[in-house]
PDB file of N, CA and C in Angstrom:
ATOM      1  N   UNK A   1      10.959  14.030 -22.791  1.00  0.00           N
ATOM      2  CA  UNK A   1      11.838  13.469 -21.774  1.00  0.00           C
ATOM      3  C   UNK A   1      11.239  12.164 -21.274  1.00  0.00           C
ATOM      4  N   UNK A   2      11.964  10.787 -21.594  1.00  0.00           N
ATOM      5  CA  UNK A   2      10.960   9.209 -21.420  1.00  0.00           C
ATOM      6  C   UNK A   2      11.187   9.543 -20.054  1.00  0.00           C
ATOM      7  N   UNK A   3      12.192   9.687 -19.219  1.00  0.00           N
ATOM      8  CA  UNK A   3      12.201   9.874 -17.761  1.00  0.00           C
ATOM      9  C   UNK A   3      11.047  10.470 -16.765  1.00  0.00           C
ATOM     10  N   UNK A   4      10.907  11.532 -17.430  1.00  0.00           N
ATOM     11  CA  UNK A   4       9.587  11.903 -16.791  1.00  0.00           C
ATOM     12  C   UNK A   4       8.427  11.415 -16.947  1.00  0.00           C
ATOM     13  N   UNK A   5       8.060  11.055 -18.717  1.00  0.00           N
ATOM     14  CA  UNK A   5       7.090  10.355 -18.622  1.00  0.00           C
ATOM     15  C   UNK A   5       6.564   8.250 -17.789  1.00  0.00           C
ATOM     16  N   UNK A   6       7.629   8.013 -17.735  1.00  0.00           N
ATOM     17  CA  UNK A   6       8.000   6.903 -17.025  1.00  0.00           C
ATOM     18  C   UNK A   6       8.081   7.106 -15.621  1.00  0.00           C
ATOM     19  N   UNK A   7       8.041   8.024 -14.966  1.00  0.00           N
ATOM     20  CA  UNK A   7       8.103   8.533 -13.753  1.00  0.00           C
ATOM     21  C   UNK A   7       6.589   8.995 -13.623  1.00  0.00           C
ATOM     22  N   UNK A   8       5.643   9.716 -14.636  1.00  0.00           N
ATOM     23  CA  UNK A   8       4.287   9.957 -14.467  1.00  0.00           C
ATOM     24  C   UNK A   8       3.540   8.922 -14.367  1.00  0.00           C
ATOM     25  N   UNK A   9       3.439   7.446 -15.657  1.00  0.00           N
ATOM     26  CA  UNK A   9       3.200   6.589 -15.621  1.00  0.00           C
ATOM     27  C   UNK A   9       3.202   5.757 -14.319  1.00  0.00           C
ATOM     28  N   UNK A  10       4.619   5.596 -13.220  1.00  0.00           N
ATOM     29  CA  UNK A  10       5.114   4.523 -12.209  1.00  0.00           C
ATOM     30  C   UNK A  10       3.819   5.813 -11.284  1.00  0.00           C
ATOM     31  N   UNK A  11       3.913   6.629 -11.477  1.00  0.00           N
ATOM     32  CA  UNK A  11       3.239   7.272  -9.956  1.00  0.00           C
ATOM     33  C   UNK A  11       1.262   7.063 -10.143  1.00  0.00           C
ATOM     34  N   UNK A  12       1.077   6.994 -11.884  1.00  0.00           N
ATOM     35  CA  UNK A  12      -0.395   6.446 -12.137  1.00  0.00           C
ATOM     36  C   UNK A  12      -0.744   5.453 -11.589  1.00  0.00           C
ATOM     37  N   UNK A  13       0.044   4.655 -11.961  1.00  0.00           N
ATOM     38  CA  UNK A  13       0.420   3.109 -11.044  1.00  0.00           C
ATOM     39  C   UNK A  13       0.204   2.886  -9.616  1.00  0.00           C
ATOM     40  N   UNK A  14       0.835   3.621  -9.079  1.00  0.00           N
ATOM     41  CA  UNK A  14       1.134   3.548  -7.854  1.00  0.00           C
ATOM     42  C   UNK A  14      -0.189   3.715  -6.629  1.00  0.00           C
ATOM     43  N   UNK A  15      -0.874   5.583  -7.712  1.00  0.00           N
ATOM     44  CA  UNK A  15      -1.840   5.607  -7.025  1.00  0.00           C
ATOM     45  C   UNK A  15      -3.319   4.625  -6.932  1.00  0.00           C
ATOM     46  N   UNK A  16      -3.501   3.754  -8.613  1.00  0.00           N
ATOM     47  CA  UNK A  16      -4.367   3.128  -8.316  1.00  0.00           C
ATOM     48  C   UNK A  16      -4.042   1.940  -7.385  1.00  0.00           C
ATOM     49  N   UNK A  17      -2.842   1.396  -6.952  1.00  0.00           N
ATOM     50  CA  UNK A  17      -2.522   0.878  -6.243  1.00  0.00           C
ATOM     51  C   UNK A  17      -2.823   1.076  -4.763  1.00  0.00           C
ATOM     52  N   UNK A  18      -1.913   2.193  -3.993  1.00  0.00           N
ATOM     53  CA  UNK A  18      -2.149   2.735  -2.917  1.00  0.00           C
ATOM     54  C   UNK A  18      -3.389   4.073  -2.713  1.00  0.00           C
ATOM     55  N   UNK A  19      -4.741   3.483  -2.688  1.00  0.00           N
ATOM     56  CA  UNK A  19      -5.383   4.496  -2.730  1.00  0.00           C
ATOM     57  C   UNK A  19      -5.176   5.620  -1.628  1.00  0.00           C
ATOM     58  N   UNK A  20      -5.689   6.452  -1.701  1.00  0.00           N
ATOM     59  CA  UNK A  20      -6.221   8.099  -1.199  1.00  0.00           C
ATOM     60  C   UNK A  20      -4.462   8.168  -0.438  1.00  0.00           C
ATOM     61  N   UNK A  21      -3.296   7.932  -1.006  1.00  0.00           N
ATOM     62  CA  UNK A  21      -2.086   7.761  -0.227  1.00  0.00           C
ATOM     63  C   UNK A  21      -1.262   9.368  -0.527  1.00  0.00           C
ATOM     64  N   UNK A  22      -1.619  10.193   0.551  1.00  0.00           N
ATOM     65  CA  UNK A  22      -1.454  11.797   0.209  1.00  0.00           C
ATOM     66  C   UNK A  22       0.172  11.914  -0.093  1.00  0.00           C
ATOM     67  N   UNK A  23       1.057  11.338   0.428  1.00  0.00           N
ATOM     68  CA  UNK A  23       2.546  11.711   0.227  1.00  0.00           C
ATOM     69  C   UNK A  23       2.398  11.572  -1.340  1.00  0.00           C
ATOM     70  N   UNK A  24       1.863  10.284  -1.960  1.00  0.00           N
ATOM     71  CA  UNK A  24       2.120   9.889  -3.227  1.00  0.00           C
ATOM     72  C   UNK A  24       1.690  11.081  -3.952  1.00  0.00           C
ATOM     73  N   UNK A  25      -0.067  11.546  -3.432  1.00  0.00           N
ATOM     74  CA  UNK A  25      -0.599  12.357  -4.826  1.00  0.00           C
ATOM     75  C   UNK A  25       0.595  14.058  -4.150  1.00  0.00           C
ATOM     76  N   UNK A  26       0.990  14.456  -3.265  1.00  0.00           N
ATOM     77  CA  UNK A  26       1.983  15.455  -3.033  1.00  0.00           C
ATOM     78  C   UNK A  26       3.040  15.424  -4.089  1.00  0.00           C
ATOM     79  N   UNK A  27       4.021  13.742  -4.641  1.00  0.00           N
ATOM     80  CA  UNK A  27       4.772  13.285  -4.888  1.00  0.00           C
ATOM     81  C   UNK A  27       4.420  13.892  -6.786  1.00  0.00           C
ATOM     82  N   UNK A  28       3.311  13.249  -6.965  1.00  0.00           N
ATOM     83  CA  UNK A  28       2.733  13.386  -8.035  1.00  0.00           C
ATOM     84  C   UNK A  28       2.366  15.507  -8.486  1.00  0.00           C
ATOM     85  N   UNK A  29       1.802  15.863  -7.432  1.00  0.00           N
ATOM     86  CA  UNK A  29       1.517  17.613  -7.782  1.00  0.00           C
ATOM     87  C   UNK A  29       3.221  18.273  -7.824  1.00  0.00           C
ATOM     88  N   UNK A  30       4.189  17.477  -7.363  1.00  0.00           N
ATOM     89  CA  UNK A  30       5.313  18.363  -6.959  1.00  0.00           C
ATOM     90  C   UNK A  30       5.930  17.939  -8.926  1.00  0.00           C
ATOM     91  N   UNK A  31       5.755  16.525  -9.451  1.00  0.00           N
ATOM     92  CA  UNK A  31       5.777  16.577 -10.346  1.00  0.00           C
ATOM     93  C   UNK A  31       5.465  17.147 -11.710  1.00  0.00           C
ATOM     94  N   UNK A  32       4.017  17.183 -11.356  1.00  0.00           N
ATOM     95  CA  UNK A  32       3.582  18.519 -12.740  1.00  0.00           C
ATOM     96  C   UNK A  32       4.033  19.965 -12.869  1.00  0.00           C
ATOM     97  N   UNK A  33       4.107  20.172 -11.681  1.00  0.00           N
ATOM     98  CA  UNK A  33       4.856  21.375 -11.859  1.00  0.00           C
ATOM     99  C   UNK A  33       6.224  21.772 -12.232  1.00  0.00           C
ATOM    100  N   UNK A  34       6.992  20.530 -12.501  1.00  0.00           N
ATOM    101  CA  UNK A  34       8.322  20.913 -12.996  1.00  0.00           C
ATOM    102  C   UNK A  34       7.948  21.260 -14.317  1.00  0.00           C
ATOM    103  N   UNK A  35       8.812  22.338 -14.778  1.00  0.00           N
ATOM    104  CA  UNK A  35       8.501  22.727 -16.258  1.00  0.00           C
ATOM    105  C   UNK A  35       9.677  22.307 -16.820  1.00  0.00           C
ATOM    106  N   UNK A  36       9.172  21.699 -18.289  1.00  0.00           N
ATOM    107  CA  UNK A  36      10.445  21.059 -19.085  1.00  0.00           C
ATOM    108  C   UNK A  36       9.827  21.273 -20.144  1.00  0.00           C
ATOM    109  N   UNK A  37      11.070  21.971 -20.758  1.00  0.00           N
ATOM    110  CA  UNK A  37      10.575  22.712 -22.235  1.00  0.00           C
ATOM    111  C   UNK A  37      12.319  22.490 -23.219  1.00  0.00           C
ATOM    112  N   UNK A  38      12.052  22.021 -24.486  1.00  0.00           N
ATOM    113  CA  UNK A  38      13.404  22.212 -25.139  1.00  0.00           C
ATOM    114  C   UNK A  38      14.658  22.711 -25.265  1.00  0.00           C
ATOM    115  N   UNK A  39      15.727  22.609 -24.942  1.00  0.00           N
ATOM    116  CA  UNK A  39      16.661  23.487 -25.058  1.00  0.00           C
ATOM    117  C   UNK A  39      16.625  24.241 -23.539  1.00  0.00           C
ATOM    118  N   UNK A  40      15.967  23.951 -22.719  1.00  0.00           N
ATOM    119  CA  UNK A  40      16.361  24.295 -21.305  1.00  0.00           C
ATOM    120  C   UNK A  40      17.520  23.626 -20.570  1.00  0.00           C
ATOM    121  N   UNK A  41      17.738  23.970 -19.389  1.00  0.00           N
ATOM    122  CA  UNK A  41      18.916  23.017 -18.637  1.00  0.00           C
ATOM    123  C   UNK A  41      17.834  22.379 -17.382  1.00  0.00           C
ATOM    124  N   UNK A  42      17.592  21.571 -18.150  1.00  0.00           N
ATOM    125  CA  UNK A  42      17.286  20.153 -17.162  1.00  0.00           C
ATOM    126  C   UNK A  42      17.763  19.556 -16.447  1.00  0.00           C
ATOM    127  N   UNK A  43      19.040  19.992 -15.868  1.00  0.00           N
ATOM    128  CA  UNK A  43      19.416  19.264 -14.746  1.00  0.00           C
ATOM    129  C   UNK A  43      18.866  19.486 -12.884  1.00  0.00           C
ATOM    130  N   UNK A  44      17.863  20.535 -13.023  1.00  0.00           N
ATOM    131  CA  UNK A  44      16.853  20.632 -11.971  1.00  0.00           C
ATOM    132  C   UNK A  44      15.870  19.941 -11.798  1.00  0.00           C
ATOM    133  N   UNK A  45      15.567  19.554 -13.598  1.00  0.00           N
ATOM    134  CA  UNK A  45      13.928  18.685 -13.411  1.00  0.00           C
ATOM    135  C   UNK A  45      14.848  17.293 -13.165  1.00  0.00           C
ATOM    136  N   UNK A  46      15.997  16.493 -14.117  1.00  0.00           N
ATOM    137  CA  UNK A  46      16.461  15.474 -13.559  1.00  0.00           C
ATOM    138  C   UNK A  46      16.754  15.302 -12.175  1.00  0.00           C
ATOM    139  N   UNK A  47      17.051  16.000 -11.791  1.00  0.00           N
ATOM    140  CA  UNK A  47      17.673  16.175 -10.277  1.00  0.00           C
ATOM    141  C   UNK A  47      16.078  15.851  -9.234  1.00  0.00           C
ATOM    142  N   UNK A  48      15.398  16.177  -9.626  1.00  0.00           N
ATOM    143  CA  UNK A  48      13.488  16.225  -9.060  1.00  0.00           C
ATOM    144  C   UNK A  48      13.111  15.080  -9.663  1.00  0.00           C
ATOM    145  N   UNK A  49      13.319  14.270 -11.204  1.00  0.00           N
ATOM    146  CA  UNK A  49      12.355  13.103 -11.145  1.00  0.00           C
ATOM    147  C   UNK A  49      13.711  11.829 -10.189  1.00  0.00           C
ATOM    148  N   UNK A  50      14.472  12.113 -10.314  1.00  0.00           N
ATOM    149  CA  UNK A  50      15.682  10.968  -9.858  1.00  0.00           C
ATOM    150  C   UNK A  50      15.247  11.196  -7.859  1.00  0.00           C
ATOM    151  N   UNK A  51      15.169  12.382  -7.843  1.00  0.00           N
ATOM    152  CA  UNK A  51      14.668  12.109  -6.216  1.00  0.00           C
ATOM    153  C   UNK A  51      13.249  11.638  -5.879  1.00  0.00           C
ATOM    154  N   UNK A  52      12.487  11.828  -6.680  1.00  0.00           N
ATOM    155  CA  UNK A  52      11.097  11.186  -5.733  1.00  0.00           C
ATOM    156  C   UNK A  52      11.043  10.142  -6.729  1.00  0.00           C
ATOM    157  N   UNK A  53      11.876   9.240  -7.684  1.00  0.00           N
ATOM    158  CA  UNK A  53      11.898   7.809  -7.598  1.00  0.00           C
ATOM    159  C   UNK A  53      12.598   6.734  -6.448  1.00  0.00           C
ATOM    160  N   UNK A  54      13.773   7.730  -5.854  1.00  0.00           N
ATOM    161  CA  UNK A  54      14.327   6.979  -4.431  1.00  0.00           C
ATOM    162  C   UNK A  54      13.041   7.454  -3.447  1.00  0.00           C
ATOM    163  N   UNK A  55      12.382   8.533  -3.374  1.00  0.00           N
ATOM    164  CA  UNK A  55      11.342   8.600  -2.443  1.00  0.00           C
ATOM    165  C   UNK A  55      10.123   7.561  -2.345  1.00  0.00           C
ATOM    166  N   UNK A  56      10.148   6.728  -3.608  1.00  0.00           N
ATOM    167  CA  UNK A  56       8.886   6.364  -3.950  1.00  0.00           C
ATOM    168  C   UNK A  56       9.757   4.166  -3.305  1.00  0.00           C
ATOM    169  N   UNK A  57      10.574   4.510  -4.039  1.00  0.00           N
ATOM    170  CA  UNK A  57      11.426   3.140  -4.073  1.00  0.00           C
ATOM    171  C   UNK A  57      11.423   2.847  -1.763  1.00  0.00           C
ATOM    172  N   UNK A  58      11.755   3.748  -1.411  1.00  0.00           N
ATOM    173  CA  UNK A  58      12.078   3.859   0.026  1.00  0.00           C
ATOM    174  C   UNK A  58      10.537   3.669   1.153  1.00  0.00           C
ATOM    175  N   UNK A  59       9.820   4.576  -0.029  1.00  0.00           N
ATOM    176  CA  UNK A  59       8.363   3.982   0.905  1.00  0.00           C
ATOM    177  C   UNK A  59       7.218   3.002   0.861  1.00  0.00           C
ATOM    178  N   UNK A  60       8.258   2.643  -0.273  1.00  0.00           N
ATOM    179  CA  UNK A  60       6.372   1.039  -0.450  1.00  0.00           C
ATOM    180  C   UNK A  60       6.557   0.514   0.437  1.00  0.00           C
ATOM    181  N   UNK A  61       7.419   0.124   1.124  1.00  0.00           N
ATOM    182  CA  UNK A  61       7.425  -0.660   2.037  1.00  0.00           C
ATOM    183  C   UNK A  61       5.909  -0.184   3.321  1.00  0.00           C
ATOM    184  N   UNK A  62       6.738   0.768   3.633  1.00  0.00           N
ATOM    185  CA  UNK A  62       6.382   1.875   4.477  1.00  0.00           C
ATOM    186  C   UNK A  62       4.385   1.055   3.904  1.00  0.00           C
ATOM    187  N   UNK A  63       4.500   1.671   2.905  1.00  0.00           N
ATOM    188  CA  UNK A  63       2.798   1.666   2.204  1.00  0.00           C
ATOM    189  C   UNK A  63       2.250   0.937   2.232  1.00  0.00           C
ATOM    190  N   UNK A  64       2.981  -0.258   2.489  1.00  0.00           N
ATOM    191  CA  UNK A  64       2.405  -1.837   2.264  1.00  0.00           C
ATOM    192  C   UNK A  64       2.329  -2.275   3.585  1.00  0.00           C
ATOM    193  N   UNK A  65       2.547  -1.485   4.418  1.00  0.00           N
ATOM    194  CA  UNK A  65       1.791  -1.699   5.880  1.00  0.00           C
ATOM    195  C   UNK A  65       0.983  -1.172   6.448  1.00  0.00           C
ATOM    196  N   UNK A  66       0.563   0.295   5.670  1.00  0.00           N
ATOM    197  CA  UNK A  66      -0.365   1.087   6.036  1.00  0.00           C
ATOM    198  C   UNK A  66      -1.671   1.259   5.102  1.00  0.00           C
ATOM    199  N   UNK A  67      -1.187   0.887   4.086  1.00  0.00           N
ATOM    200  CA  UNK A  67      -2.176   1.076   2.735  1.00  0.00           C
ATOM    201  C   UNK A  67      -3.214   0.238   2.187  1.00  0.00           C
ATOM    202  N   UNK A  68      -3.748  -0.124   2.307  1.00  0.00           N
ATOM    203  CA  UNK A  68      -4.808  -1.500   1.222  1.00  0.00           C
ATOM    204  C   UNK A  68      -3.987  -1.077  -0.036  1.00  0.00           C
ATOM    205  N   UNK A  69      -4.315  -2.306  -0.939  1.00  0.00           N
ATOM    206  CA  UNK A  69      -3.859  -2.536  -1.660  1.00  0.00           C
ATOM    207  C   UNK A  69      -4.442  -2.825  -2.683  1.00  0.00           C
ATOM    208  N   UNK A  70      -4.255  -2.163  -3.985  1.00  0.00           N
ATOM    209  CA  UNK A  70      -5.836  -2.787  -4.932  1.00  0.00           C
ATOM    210  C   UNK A  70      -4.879  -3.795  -6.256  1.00  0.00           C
ATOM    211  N   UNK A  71      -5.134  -4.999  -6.612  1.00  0.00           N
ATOM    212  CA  UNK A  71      -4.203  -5.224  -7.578  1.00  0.00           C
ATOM    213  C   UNK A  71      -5.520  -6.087  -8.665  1.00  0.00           C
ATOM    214  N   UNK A  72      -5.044  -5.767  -9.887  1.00  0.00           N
ATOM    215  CA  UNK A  72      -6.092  -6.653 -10.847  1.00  0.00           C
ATOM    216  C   UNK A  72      -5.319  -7.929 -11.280  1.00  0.00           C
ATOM    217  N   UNK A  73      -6.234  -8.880 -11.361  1.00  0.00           N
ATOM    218  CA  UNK A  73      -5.832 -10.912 -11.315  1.00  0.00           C
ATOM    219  C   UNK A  73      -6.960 -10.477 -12.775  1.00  0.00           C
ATOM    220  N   UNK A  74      -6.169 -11.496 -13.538  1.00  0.00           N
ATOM    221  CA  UNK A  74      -7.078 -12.069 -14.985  1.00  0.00           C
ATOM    222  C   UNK A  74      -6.629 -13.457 -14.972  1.00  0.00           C
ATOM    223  N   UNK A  75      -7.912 -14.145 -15.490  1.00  0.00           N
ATOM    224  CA  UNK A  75      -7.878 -15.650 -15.945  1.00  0.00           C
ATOM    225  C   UNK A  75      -8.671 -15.287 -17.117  1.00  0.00           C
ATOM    226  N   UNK A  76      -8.154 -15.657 -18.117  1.00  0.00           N
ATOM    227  CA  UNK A  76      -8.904 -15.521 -19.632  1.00  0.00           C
ATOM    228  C   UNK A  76      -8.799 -13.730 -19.630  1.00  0.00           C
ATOM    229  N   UNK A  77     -10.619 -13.817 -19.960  1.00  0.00           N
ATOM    230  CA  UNK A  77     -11.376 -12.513 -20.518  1.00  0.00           C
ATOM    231  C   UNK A  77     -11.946 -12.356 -18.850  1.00  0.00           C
ATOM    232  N   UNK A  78     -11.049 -13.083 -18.005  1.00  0.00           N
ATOM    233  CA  UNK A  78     -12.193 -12.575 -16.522  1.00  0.00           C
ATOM    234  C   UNK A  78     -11.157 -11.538 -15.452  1.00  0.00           C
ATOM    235  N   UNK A  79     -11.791 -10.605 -15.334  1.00  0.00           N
ATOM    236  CA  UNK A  79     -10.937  -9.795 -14.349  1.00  0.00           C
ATOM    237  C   UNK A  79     -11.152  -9.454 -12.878  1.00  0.00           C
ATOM    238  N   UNK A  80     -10.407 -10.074 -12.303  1.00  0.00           N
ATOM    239  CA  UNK A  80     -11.020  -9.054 -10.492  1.00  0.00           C
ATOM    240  C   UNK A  80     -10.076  -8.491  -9.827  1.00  0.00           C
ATOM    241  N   UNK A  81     -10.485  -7.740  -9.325  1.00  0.00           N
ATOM    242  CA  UNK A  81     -10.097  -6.947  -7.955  1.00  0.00           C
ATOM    243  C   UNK A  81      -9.774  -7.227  -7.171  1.00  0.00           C
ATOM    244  N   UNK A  82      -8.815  -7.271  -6.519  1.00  0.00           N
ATOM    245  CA  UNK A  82      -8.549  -7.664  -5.286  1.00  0.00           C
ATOM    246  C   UNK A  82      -7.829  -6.463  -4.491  1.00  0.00           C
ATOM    247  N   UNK A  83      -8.551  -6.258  -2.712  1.00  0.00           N
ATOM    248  CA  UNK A  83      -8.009  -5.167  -2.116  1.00  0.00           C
ATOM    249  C   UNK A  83      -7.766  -5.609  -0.832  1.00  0.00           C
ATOM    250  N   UNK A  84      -6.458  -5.470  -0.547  1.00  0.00           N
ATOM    251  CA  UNK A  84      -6.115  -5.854   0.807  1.00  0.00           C
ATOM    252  C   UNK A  84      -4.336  -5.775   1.512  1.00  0.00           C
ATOM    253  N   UNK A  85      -4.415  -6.030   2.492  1.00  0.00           N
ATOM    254  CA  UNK A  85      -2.967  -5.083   2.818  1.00  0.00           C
ATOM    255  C   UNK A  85      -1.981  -5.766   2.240  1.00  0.00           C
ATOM    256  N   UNK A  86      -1.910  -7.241   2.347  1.00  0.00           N
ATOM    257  CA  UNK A  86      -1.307  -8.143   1.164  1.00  0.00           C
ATOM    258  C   UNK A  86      -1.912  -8.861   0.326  1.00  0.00           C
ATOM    259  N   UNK A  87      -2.329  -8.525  -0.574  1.00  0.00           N
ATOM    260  CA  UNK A  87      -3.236  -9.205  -1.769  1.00  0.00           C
ATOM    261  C   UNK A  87      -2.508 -10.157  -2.544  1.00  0.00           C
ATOM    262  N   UNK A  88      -3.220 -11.290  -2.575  1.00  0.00           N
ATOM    263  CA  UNK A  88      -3.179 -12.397  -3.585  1.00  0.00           C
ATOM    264  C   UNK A  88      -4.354 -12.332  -4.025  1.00  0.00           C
ATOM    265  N   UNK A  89      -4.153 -12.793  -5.437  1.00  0.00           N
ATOM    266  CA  UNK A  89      -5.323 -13.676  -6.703  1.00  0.00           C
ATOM    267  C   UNK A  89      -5.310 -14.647  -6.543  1.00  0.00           C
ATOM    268  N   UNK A  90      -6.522 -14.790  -6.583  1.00  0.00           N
ATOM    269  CA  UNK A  90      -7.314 -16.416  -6.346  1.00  0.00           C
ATOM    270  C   UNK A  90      -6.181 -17.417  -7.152  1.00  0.00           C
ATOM    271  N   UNK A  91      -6.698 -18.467  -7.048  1.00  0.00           N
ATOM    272  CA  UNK A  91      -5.875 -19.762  -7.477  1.00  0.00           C
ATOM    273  C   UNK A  91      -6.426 -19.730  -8.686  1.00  0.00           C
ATOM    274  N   UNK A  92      -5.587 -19.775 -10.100  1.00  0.00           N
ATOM    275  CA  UNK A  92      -5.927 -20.080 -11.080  1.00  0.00           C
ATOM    276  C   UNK A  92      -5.519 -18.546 -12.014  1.00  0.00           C
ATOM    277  N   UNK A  93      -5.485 -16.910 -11.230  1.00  0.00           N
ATOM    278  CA  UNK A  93      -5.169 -15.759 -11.639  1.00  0.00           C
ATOM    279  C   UNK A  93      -3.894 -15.389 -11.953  1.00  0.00           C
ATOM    280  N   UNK A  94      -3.573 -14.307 -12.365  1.00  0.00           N
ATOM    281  CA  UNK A  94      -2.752 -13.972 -12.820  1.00  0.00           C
ATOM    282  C   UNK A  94      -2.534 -12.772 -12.922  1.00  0.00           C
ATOM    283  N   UNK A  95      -1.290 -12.110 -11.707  1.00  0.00           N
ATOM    284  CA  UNK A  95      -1.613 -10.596 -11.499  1.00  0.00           C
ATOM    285  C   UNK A  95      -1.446  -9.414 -12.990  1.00  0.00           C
ATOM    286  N   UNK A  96      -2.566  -8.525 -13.447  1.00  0.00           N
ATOM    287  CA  UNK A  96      -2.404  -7.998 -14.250  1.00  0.00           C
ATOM    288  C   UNK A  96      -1.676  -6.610 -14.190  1.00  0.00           C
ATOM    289  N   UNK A  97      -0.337  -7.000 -15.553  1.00  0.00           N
ATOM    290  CA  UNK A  97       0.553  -5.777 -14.836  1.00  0.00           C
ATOM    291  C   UNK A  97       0.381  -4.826 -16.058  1.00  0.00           C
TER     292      UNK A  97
END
């Protein structure tokens, strides 16, 4: 199912983004536990990844006022870190997505 896995991926994302951010890793445990197996009726697990992508879509905001922020900048072969409630890369970077 790409949905779910695209939904595991955006929440990997998210957390190295918004660290120690408990709704997210909640967001994330409520996820593994959906079971999706072949020939089942998935319209419970769709119904569960389609809601905590509006959950997730509704609170960055929210996150991006409460959260540090970690984002990686590359120039060349050079990479940094940057952590802060609104982060920019230095002059010359390039946020790595």
């Amino acid at each position: 199912m790409t949905d779910y896995k695209k939904l595991m991926i955006r929440l990997e994302s998210l957390k190295r983004r918004y660290v120690n951010n408990t709704s997210l890793l909640a967001m994330e445990e409520k996820m593994l536990k959906i079971q999706i197996s072949p020939g089942d009726n998935l319209s419970s697990a769709i119904y569960n990844i389609e809601s905590i992508n509006k959950k997730i879509d509704s609170s960055i905001k929210v996150w991006d006022q409460l959260y540090l922020t970690i984002i990686e900048c590359v120039k060349g072969n050079t990479t940094k870190k940057v952590t802060a409630k609104n982060p920019k890369c230095p002059k010359g970077y390039k946020v790595k997505l």
